[in-house]
Protein backbone atom coordinates (compact mmCIF):
# COMPACT_ATOMS: atom_id res chain seq x y z
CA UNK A 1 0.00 0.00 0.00
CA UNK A 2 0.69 3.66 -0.85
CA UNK A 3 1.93 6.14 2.17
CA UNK A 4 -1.42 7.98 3.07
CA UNK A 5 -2.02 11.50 2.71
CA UNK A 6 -4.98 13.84 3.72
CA UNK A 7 -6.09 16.87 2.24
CA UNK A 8 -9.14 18.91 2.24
CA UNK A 9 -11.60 18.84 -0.78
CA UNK A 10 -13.58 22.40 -1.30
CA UNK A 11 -16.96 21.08 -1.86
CA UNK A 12 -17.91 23.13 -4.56
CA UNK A 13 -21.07 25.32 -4.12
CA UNK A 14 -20.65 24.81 -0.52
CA UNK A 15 -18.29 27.21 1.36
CA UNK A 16 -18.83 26.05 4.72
CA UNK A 17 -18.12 22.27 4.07
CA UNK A 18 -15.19 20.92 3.64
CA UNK A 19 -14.08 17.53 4.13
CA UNK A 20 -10.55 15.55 4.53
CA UNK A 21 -9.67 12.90 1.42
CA UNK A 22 -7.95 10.00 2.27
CA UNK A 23 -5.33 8.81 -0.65
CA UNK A 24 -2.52 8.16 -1.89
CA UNK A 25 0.91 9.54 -2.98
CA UNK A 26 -0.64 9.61 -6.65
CA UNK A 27 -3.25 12.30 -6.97
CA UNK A 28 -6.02 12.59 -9.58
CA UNK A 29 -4.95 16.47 -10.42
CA UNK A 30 -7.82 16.62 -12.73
CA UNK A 31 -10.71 15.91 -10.06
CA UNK A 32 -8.79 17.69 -7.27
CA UNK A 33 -9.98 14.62 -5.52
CA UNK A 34 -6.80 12.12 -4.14
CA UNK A 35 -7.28 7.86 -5.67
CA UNK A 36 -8.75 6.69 -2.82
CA UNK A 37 -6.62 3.44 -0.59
CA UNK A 38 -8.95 0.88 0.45
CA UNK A 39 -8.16 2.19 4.30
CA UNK A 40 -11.80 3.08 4.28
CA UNK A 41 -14.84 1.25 3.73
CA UNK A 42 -18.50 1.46 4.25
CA UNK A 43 -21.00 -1.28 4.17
CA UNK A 44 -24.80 -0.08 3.68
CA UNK A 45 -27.11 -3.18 4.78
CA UNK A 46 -29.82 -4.28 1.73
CA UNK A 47 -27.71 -1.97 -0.42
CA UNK A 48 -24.33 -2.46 -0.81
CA UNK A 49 -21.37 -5.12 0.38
CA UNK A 50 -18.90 -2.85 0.19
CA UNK A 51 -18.43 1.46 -1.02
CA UNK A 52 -14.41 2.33 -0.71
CA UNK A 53 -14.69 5.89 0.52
CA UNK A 54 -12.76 8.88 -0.60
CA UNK A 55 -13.39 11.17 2.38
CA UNK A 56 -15.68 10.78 5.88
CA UNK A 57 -16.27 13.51 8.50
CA UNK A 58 -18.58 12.97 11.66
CA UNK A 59 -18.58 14.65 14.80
CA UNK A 60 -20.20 14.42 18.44
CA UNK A 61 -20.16 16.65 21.40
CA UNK A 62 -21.67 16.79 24.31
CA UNK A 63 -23.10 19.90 25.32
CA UNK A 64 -24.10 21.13 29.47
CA UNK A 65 -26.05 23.82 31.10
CA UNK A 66 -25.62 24.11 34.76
CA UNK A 67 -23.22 25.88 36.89
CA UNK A 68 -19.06 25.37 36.31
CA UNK A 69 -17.89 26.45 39.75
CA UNK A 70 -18.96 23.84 41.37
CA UNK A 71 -19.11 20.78 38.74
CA UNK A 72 -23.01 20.62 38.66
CA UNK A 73 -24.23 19.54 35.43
CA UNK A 74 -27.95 18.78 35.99
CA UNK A 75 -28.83 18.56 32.30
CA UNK A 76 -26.65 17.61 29.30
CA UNK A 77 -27.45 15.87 25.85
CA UNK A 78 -25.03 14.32 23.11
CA UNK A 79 -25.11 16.00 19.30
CA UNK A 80 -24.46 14.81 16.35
CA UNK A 81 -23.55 15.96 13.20
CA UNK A 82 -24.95 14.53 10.25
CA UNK A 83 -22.64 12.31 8.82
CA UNK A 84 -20.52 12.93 5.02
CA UNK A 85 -19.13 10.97 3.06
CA UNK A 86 -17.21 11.25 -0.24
CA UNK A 87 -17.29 7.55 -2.62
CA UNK A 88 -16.40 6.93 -6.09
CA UNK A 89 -19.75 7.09 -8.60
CA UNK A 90 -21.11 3.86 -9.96
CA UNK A 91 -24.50 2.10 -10.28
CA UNK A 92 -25.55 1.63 -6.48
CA UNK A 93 -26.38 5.56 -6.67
CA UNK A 94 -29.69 5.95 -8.18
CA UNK A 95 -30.83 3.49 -5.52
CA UNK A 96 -29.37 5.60 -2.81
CA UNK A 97 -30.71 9.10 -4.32
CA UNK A 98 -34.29 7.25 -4.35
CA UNK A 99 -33.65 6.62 -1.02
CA UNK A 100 -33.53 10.36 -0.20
CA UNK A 101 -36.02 11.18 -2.85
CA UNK A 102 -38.50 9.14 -0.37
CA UNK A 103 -37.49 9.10 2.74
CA UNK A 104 -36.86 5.82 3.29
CA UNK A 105 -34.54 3.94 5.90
CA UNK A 106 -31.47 2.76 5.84
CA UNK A 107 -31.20 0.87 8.50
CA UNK A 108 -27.71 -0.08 9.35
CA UNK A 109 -24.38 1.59 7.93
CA UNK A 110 -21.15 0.07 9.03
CA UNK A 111 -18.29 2.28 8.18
CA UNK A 112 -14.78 0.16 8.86
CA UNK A 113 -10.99 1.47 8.95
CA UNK A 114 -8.22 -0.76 8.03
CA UNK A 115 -4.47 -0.63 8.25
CA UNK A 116 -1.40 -2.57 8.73
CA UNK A 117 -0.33 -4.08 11.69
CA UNK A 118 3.26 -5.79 11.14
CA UNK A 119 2.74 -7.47 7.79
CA UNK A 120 -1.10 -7.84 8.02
CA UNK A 121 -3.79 -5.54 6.70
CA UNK A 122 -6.31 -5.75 10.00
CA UNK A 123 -9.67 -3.63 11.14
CA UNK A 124 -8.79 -1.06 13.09
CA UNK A 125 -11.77 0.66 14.05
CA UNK A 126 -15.31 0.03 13.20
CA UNK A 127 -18.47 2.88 13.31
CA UNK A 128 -21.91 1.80 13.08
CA UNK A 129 -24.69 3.90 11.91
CA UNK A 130 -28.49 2.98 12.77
CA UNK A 131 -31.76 4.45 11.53
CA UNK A 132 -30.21 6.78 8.63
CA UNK A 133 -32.14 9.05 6.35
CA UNK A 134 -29.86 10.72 3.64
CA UNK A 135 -30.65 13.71 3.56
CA UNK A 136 -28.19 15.36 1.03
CA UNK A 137 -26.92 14.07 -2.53
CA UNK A 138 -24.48 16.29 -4.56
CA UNK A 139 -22.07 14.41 -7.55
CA UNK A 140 -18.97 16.43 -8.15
CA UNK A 141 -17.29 14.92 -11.59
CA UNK A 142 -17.05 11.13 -10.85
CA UNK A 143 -17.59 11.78 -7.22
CA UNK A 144 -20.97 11.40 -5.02
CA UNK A 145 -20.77 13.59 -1.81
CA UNK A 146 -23.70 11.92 0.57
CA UNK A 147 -25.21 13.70 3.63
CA UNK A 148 -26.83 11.27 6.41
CA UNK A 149 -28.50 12.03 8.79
CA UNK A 150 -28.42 9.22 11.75
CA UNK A 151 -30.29 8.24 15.16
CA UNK A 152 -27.67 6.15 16.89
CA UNK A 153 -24.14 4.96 16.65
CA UNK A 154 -21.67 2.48 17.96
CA UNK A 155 -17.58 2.57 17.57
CA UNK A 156 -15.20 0.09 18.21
CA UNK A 157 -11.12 0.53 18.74
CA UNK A 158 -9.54 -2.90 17.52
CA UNK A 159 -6.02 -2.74 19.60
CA UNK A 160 -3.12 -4.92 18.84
CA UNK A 161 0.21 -5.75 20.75
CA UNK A 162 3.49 -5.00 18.92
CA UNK A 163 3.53 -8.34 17.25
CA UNK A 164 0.32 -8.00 15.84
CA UNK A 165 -1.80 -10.02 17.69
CA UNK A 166 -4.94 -8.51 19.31
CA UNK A 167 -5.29 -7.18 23.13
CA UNK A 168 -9.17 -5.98 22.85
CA UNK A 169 -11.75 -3.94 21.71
CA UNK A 170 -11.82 -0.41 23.53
């Protein structure tokens, strides 16, 4: 595998979003969008087996009212941000803009990050998405930038020892 690089795609159209690209030493000049490494992945139950993305960005905070002086938080609630992703164009998208188009469900969207441990390629970390509603669809060239809006999710840390071999789940 390629080293990795990041950059930050200018989503056209869009001042206020901008999203890191995963890739590789070889850019695509032309798209202004890196080749993507197969570090990535997302899995979209009933719809795909497998999307190799080109960029992801997803946040969550945690925001409290109540008094700082003395550490008394009697309300607080978790945000969100709606979650963006950047994947290659193909045939799955009509499917996914008819999605959007009526509201429907998707109900589970596992999005997995792979790299090398030693000499093996392994999971690193693993996000899962329930009860998503896409809720934005632009194409840029051969590009599909997809907004999703989601109810829950669950992440998973895959940590190995120095020699590779795993020591849990965090």
């Amino acid at each position: 595998m390629a080293a990795t690089n990041f950059q930050v795609f200018n989503v056209p159209g869009r001042k206020s979003l901008k999203l890191p690209i995963v890739g590789n030493k070889e850019n695509n000049e032309q798209s202004g969008i890196s080749k993507a490494t197969h570090e990535w992945e997302m899995i979209i139950s009933g719809i795909s087996d497998k999307f190799i993305l080109f960029g992801v960005y997803h946040s969550h905070s945690r925001e409290t009212i109540g008094n700082a002086t003395t550490n008394f938080f009697p309300e607080a609630s978790t945000h969100t941000s709606d979650l963006r992703i950047i994947v290659q164009l193909d045939s799955r998208f009509p499917v996914l803009e008819q999605c959007m188009n009526n509201g429907t469900c998707l109900n589970l969207i596992t999005i997995i990050r792979k790299g090398w441990v030693n000499s093996a390629f392994l999971q690193l970390e693993k996000k899962i998405f329930y009860t998503c509603y896409v809720s934005h669809f632009m194409q840029v060239l051969d590009y599909v930038i997809f907004q999703i809006r989601t109810l829950k999710i669950e992440e998973d840390i895959n940590v190995y020892n120095q020699d590779g071999t795993p020591s849990g789940v965090v």
